[in-house]
C-alpha atoms as a PDB file:
ATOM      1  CA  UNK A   1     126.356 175.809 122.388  1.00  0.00           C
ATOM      2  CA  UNK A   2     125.363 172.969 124.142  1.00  0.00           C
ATOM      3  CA  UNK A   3     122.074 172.779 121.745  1.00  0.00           C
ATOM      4  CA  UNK A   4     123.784 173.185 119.176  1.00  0.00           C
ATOM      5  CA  UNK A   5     126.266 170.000 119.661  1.00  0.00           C
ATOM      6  CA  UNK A   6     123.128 168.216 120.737  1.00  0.00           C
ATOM      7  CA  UNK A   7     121.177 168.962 117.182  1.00  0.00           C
ATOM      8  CA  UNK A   8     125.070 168.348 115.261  1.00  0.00           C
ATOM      9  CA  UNK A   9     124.648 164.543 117.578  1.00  0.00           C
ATOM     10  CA  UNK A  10     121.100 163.585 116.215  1.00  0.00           C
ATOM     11  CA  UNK A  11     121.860 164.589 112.210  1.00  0.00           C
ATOM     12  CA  UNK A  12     124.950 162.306 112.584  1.00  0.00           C
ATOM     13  CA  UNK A  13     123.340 159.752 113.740  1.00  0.00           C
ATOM     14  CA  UNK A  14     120.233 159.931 111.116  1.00  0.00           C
ATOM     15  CA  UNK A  15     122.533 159.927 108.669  1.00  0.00           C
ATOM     16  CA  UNK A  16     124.516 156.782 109.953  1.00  0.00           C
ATOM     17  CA  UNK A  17     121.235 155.250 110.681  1.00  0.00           C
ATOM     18  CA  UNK A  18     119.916 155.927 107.205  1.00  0.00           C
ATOM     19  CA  UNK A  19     123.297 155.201 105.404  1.00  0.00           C
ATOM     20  CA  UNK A  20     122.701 151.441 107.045  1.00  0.00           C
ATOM     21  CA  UNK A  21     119.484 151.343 105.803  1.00  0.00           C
ATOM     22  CA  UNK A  22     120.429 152.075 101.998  1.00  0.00           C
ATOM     23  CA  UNK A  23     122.963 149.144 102.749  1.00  0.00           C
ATOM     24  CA  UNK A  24     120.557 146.708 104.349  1.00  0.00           C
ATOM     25  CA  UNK A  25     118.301 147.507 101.040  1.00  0.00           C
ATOM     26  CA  UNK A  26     121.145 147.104  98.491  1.00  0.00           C
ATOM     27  CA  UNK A  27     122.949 143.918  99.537  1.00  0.00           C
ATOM     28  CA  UNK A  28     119.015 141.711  99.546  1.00  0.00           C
ATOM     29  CA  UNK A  29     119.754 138.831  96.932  1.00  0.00           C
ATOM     30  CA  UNK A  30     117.677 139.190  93.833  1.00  0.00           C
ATOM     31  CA  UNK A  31     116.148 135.647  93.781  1.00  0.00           C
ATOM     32  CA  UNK A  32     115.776 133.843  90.632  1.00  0.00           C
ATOM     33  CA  UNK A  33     112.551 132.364  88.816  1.00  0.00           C
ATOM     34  CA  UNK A  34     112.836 128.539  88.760  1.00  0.00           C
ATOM     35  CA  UNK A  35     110.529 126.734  86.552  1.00  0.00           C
ATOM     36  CA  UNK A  36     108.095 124.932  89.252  1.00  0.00           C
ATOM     37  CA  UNK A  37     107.587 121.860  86.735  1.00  0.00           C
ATOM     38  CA  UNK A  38     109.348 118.716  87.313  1.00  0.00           C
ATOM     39  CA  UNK A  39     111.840 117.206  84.878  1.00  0.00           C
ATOM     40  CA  UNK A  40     109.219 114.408  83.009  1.00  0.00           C
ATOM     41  CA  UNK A  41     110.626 110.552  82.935  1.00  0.00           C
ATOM     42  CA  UNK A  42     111.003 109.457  79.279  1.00  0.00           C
ATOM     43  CA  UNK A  43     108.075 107.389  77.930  1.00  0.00           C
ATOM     44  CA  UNK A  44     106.789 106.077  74.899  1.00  0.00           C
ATOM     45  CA  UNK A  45     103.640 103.730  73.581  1.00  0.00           C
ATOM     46  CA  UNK A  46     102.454 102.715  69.735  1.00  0.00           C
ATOM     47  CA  UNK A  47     100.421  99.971  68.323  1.00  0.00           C
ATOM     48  CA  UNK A  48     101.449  97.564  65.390  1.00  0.00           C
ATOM     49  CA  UNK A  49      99.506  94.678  64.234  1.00  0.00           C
ATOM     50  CA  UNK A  50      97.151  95.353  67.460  1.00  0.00           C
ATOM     51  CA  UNK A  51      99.515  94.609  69.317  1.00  0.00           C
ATOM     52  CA  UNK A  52     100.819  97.242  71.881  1.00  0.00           C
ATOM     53  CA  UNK A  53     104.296  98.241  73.077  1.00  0.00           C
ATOM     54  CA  UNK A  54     105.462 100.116  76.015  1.00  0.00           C
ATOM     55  CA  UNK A  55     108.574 101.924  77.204  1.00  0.00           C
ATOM     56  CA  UNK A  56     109.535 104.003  80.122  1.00  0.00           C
ATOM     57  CA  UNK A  57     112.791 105.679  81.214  1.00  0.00           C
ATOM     58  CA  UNK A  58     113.803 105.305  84.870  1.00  0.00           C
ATOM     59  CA  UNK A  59     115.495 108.723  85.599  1.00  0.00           C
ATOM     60  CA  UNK A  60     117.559 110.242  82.545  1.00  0.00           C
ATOM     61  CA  UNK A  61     117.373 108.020  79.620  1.00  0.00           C
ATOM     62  CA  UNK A  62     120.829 108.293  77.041  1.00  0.00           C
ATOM     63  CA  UNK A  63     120.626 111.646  74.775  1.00  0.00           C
ATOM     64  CA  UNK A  64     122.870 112.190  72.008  1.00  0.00           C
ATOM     65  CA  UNK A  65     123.416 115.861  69.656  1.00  0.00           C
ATOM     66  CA  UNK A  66     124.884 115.841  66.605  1.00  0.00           C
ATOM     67  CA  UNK A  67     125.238 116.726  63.030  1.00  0.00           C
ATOM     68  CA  UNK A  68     125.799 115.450  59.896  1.00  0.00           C
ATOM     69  CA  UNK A  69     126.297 116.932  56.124  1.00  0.00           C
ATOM     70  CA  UNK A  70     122.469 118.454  55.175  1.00  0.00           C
ATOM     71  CA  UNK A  71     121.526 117.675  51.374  1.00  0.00           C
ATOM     72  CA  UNK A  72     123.589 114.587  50.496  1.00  0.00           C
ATOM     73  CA  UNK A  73     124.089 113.364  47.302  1.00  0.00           C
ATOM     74  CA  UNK A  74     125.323 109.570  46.636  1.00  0.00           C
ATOM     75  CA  UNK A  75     128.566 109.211  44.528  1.00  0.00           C
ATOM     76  CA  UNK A  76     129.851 106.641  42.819  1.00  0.00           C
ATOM     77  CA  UNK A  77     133.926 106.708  42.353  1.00  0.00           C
ATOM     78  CA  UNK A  78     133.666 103.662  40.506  1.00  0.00           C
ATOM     79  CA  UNK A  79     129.868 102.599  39.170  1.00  0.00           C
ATOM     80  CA  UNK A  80     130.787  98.923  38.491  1.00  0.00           C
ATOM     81  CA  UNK A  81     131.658  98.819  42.247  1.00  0.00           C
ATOM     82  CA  UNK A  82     128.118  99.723  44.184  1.00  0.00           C
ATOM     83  CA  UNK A  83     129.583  98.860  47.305  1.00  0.00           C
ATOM     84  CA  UNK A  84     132.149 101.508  47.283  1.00  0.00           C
ATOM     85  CA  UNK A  85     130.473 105.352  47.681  1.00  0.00           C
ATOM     86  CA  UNK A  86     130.272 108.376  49.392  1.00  0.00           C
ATOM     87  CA  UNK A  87     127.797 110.663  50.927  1.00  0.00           C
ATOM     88  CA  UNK A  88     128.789 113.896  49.631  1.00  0.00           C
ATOM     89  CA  UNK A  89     126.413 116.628  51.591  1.00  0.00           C
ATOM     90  CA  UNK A  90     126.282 120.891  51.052  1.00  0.00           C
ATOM     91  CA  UNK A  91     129.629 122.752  52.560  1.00  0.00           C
ATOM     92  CA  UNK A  92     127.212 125.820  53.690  1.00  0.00           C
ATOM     93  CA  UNK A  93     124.547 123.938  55.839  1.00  0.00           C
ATOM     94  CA  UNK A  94     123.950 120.984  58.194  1.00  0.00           C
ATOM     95  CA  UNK A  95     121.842 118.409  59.507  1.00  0.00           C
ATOM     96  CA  UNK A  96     121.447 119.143  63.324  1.00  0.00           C
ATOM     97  CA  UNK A  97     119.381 115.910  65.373  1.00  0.00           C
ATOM     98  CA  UNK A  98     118.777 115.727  68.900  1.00  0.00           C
ATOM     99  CA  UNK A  99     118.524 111.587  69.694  1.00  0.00           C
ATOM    100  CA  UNK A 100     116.327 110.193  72.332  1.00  0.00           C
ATOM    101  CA  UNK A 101     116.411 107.137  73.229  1.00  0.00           C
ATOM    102  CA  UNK A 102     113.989 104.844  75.998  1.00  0.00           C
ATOM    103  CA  UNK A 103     114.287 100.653  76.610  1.00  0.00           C
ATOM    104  CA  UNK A 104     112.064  98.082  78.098  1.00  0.00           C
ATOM    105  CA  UNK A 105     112.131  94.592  78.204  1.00  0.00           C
ATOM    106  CA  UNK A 106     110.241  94.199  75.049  1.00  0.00           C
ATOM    107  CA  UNK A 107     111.161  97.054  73.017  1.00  0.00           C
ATOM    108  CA  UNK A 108     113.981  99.896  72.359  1.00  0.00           C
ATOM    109  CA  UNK A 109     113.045 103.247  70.722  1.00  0.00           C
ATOM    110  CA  UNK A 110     115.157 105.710  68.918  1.00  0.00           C
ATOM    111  CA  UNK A 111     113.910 109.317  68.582  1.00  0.00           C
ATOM    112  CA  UNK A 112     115.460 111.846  66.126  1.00  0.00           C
ATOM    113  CA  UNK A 113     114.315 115.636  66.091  1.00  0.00           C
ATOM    114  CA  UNK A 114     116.001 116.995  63.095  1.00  0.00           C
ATOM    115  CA  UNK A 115     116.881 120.147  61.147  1.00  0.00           C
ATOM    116  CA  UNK A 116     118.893 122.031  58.451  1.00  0.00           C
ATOM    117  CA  UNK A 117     120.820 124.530  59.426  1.00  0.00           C
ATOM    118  CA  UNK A 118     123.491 127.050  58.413  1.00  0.00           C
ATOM    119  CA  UNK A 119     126.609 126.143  59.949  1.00  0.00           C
ATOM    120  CA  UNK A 120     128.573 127.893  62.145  1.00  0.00           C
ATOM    121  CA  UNK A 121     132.047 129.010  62.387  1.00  0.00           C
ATOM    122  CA  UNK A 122     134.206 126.070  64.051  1.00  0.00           C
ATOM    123  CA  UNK A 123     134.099 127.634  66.994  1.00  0.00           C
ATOM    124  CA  UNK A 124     130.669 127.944  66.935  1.00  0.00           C
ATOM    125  CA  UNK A 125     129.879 124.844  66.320  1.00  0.00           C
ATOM    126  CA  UNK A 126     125.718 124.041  67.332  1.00  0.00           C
ATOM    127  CA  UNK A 127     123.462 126.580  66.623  1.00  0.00           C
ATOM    128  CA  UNK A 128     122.258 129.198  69.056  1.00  0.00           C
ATOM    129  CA  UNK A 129     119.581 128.132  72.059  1.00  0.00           C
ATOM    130  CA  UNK A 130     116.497 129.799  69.885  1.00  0.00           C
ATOM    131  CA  UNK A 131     117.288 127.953  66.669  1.00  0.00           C
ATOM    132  CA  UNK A 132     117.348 124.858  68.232  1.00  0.00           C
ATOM    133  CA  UNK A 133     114.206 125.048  70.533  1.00  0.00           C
ATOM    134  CA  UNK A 134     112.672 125.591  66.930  1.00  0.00           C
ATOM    135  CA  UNK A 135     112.637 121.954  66.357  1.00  0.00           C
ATOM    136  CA  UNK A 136     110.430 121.023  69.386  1.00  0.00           C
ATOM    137  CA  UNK A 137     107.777 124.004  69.331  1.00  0.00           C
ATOM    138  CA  UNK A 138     104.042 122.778  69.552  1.00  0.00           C
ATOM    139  CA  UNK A 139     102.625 121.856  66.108  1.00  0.00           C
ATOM    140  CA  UNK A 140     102.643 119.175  63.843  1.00  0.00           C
ATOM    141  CA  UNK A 141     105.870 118.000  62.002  1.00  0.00           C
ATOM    142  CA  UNK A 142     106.786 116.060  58.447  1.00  0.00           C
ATOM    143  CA  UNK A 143     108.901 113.083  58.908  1.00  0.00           C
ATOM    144  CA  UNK A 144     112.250 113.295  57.411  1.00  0.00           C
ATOM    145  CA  UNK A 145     111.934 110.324  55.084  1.00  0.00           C
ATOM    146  CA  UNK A 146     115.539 110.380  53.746  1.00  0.00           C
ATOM    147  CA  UNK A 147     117.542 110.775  57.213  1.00  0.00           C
ATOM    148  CA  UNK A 148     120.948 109.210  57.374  1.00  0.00           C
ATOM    149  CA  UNK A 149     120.531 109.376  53.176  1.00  0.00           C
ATOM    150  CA  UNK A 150     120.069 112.575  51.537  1.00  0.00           C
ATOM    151  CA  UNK A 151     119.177 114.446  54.892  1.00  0.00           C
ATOM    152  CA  UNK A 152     117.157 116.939  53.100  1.00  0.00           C
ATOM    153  CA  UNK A 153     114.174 116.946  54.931  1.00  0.00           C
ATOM    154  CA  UNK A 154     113.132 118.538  58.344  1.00  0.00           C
ATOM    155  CA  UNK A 155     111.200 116.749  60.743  1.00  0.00           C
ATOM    156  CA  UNK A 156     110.871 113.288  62.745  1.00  0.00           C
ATOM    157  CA  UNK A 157     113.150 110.348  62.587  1.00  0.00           C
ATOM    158  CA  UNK A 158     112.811 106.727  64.644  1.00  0.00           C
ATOM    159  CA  UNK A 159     113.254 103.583  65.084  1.00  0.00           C
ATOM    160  CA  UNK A 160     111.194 101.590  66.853  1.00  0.00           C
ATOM    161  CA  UNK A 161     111.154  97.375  67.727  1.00  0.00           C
ATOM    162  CA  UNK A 162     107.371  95.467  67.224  1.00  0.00           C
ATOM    163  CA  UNK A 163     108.228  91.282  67.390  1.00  0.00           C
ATOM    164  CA  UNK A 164     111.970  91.544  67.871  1.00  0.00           C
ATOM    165  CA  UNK A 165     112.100  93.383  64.498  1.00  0.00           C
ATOM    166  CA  UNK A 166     113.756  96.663  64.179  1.00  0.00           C
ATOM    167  CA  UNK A 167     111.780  99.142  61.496  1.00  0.00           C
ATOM    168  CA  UNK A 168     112.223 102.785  60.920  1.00  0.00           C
ATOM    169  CA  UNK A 169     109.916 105.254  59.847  1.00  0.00           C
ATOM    170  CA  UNK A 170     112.705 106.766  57.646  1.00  0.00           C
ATOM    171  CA  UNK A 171     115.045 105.687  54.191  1.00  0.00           C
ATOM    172  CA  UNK A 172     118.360 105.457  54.909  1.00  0.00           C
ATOM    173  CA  UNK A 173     120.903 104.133  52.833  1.00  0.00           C
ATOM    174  CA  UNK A 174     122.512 100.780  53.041  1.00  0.00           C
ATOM    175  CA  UNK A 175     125.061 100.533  50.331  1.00  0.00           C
ATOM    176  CA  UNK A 176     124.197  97.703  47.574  1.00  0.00           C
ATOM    177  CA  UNK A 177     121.622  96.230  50.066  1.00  0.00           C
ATOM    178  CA  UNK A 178     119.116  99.320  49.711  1.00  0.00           C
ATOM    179  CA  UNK A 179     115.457  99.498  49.357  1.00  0.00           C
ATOM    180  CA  UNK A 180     114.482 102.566  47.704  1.00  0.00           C
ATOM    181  CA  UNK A 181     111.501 103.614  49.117  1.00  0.00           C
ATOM    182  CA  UNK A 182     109.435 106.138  46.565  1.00  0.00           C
ATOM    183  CA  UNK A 183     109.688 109.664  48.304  1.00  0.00           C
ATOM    184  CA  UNK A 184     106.355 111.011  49.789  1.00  0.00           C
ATOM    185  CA  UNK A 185     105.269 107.406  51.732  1.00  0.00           C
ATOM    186  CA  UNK A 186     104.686 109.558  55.269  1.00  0.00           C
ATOM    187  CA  UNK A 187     102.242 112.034  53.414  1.00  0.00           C
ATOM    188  CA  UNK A 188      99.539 110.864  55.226  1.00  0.00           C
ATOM    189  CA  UNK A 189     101.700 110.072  58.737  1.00  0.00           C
ATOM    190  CA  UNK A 190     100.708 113.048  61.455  1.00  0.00           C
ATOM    191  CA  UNK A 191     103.336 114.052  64.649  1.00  0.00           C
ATOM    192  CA  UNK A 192     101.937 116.955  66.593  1.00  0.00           C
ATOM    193  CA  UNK A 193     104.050 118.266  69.653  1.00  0.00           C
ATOM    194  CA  UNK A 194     100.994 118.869  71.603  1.00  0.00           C
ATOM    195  CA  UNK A 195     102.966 120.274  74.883  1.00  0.00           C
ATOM    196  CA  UNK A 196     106.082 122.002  75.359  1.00  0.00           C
ATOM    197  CA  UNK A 197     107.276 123.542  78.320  1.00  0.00           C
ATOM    198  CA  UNK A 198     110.841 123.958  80.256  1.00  0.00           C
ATOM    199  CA  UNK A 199     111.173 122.786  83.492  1.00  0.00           C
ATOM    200  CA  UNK A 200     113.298 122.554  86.644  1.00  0.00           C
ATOM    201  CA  UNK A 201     115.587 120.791  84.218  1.00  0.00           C
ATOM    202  CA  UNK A 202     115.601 120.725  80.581  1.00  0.00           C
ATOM    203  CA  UNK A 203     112.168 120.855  79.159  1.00  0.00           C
ATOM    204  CA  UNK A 204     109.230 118.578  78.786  1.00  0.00           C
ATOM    205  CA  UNK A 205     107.717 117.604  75.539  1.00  0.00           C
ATOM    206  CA  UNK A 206     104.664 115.478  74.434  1.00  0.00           C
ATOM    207  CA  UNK A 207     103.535 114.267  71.585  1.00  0.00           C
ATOM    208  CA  UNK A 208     100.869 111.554  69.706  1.00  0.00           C
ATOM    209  CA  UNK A 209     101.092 110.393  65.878  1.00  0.00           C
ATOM    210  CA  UNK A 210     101.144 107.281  63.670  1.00  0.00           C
ATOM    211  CA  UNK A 211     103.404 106.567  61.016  1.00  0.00           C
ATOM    212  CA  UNK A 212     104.287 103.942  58.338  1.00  0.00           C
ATOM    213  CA  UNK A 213     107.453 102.076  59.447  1.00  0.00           C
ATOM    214  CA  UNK A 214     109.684  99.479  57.076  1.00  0.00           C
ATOM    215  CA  UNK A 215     111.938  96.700  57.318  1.00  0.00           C
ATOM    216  CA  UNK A 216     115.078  97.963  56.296  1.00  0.00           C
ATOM    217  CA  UNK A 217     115.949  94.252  54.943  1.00  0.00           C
ATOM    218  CA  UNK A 218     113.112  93.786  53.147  1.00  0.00           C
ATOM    219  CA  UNK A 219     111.104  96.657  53.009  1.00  0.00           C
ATOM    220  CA  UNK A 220     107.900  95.337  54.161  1.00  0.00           C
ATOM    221  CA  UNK A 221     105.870  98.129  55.368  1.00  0.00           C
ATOM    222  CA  UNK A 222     103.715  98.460  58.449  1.00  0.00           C
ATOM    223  CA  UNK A 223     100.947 101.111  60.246  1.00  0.00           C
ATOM    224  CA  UNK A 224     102.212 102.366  63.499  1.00  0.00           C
ATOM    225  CA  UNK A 225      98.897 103.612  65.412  1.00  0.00           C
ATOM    226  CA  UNK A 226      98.359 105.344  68.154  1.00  0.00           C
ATOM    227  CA  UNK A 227     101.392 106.548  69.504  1.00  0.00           C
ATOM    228  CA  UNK A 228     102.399 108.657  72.684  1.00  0.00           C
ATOM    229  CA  UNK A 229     105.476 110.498  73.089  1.00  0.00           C
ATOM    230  CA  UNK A 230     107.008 112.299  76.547  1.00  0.00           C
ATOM    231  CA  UNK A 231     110.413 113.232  76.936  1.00  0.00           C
ATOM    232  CA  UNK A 232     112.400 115.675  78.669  1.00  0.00           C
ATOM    233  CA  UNK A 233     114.606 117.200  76.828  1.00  0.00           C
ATOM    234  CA  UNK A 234     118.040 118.901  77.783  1.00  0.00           C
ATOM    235  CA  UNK A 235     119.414 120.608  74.429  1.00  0.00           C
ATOM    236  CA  UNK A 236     122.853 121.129  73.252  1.00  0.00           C
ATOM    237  CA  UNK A 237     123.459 124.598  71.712  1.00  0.00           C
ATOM    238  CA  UNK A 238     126.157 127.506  70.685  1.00  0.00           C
ATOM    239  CA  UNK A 239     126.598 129.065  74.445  1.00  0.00           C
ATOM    240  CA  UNK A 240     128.276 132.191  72.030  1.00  0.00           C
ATOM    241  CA  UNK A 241     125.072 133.426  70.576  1.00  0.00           C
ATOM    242  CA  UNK A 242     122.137 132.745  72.737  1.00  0.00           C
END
């Protein structure tokens, strides 16, 4: 008998023992993969008339998201009165952008990734996190010539300051003051995303092209050469459909 509660003793207490273990096992944290990259500081360089400009963000330069009306058309209520209109855009679809934008003493740059886009429900608002990490894959991007006008095209929008001038590479429309630039003047303009990547926060980009930019006042034209983009990015998107 006395074996017997000594065997009945040691199965009790490898079963505790092993019941701890099982415990011990189950309650380890599952750690998390963090991206090991560091969040990139905002920085930007291009050439016009040989003359070179420079910009760099000190921590988190200002971001905006936000949408407007995808394939606008311009409407007149009154045609003897130019200065009165409305942009009048698709119900079904919109114009999604992601703004950038990095300052220095001797120039301010505005950065516009944009893209068409079904819209959502109103409570759905942006689209989901895929569609929108669309616009920034690697490869090489049109500009969107008519942004802020007919917002028809995909692509790259900026603006960009060379002599204490503002010029855009892009057509938008200024009421009765408008130059009408012919459609196709960035045909030859290149904008690769060379390097995409997320990191501890948001995601870094890079990119190089060149570009024609205008006057929007007189519509004098210039080459932009030579231009470096970095940026890290932190995009807005529908947190209902990931």
């Amino acid at each position: 008998m006395k074996n017997l509660n000594l065997i009945c003793a040691v199965l009790l207490f490898a079963a505790i023992t092993s019941c701890k273990k099982r415990s011990n096992q189950d309650s380890v944290p599952i750690k998390l993969s963090i991206p090991a990259v560091a969040a990139v500081k905002d920085s930007i360089s291009y050439t016009i008339d040989g003359k070179t400009y420079t910009a760099s963000g000190i921590g988190h330069n200002p971001v905006h998201t936000g949408g407007e009306d995808a394939n606008r058309k311009l409407i007149y209520p009154d045609t003897n009165q130019k200065h009165v209109y409305s942009l009048i855009g698709s119900p079904d679809s919109i114009l999604h952008f992601q703004e950038s934008v990095i300052s220095s003493n001797n120039t301010t740059v505005t950065v516009f990734f944009v893209k068409k886009f079904i819209k959502q429900p109103i409570t759905n608002y942006w689209p989901p996190l895929n569609d929108v990490l669309t616009m920034f894959a690697v490869g090489k991007y049109t500009y969107a010539e008519d942004f802020e006008w007919q917002n028809s095209q995909n692509g790259i929008a900026f603006n960009v300051v060379a002599n204490n001038k503002l010029y855009s590479s892009y057509n938008s429309y200024n009421g009765i003051n408008t130059i009408a630039i012919p459609r196709g003047f960035q045909k030859n303009s290149p904008f690769e995303i060379t390097n995409f990547i997320q990191a501890k926060w948001g995601y870094n980009l890079e990119a190089r092209f060149n570009a024609v930019v205008i006057d929007p006042t007189t519509g004098q034209q210039k080459q932009l050469v030579n231009g470096y983009l970095r940026l890290n990015i932190a995009p807005e998107y529908s947190v209902n459909s990931l």
